[in-house]
Protein backbone atom coordinates (compact mmCIF):
# COMPACT_ATOMS: atom_id res chain seq x y z
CA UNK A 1 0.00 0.00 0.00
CA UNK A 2 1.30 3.47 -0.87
CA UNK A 3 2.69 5.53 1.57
CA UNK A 4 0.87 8.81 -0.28
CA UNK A 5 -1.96 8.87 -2.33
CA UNK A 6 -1.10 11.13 -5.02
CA UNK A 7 -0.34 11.28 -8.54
CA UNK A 8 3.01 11.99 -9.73
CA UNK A 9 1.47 15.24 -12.02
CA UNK A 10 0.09 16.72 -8.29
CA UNK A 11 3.15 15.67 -6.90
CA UNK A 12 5.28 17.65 -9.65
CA UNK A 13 2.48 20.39 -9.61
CA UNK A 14 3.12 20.77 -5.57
CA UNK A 15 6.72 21.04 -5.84
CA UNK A 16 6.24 23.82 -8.34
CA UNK A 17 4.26 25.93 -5.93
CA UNK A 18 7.12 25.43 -3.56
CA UNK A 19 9.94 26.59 -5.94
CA UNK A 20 7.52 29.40 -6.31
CA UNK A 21 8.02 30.40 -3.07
CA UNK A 22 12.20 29.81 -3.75
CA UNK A 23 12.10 31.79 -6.64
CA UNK A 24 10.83 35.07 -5.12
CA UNK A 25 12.76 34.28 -1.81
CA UNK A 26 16.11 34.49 -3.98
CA UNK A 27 15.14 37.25 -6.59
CA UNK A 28 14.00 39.55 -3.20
CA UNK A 29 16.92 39.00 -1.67
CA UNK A 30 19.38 39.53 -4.53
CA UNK A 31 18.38 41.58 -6.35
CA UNK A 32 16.72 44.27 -3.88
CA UNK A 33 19.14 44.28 -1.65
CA UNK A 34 22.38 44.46 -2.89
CA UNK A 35 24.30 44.58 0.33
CA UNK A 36 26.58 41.91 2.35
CA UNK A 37 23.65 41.45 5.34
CA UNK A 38 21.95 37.92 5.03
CA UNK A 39 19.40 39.57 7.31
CA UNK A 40 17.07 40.16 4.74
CA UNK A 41 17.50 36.63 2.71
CA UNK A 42 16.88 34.74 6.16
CA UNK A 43 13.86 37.15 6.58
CA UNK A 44 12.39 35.95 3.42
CA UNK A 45 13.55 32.39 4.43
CA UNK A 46 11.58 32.67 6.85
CA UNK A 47 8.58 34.24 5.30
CA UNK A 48 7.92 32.65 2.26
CA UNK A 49 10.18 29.54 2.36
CA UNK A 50 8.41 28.51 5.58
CA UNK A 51 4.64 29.19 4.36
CA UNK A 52 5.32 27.32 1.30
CA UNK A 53 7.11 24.35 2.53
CA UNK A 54 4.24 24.23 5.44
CA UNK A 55 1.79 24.50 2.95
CA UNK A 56 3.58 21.27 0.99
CA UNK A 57 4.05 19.48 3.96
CA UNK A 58 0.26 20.04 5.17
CA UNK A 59 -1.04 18.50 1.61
CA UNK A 60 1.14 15.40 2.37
CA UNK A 61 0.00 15.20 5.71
CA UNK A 62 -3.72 15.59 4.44
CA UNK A 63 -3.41 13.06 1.11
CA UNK A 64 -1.48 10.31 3.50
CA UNK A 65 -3.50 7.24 4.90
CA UNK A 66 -2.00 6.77 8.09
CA UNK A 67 -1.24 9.87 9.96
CA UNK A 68 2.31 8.81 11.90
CA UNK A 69 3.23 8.56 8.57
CA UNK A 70 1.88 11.47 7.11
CA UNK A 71 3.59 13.45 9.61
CA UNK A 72 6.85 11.89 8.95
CA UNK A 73 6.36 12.54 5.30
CA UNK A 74 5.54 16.24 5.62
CA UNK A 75 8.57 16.95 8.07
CA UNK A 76 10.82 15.48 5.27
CA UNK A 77 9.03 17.10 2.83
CA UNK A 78 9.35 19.94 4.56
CA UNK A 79 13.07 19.97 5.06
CA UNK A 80 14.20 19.04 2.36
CA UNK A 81 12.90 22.13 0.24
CA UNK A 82 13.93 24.35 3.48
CA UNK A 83 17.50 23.12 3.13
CA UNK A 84 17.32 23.28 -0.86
CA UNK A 85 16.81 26.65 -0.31
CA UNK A 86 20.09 27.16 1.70
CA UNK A 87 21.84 25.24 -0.90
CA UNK A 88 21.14 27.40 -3.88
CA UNK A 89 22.10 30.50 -1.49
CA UNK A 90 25.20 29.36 -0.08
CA UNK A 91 25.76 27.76 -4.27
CA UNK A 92 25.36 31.17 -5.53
CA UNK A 93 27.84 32.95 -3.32
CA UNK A 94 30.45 30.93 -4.16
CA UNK A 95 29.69 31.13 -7.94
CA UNK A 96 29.37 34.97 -7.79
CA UNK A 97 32.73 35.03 -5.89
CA UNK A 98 34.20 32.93 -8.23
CA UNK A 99 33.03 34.98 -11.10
CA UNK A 100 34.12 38.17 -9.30
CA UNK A 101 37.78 36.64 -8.79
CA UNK A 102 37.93 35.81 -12.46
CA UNK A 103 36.18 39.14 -13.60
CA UNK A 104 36.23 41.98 -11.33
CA UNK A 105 35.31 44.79 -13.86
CA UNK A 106 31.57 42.82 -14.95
CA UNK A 107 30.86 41.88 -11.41
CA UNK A 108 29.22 43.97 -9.21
């Protein structure tokens, strides 16, 4: 018996309304604020990250048969696209550093 009852287009669709949320956290926070403070990014972290991977996490919960296992499923659900959203952060500084030690006249 499936763990989640859910088809893999809602599952797909679901996990685009989460990079949704990823999306506008990283465009706010690099390209309104332009300065070295990660007080604003962990702001929007917090924000939008948070209300969309809740919001994933409570339509696993909701589409799972057994709820000890729905609630596992949403905190990894959960996690996962919290910490995917510190990867492509911490990713990006080090490209943009990169860039900027190879370049320093195109880079900001």
């Amino acid at each position: 018996k499936a763990v989640v009852s859910t088809q893999s287009t809602g599952v797909l669709s679901l996990c685009g309304y989460g990079l949704f949320g990823t999306l506008l956290c990283m465009f706010l926070s690099t390209l309104l604020i332009a300065s070295a403070s990660n007080l604003f990014f962990y702001a929007t972290w917090g924000v939008l990250g948070v209300s969309s991977a809740v919001r994933m996490g409570y339509i696993f919960l909701d589409r799972t048969a057994v709820r000890k296992q729905g609630v596992t499923v949403a905190a990894i659900v959960a996690s996962v696209h919290l910490l995917f959203i510190l990867y492509l952060k911490f990713v990006y500084h080090k490209t943009y550093e990169a860039a900027a030690k190879i370049n320093p006249i195109h880079v900001r």
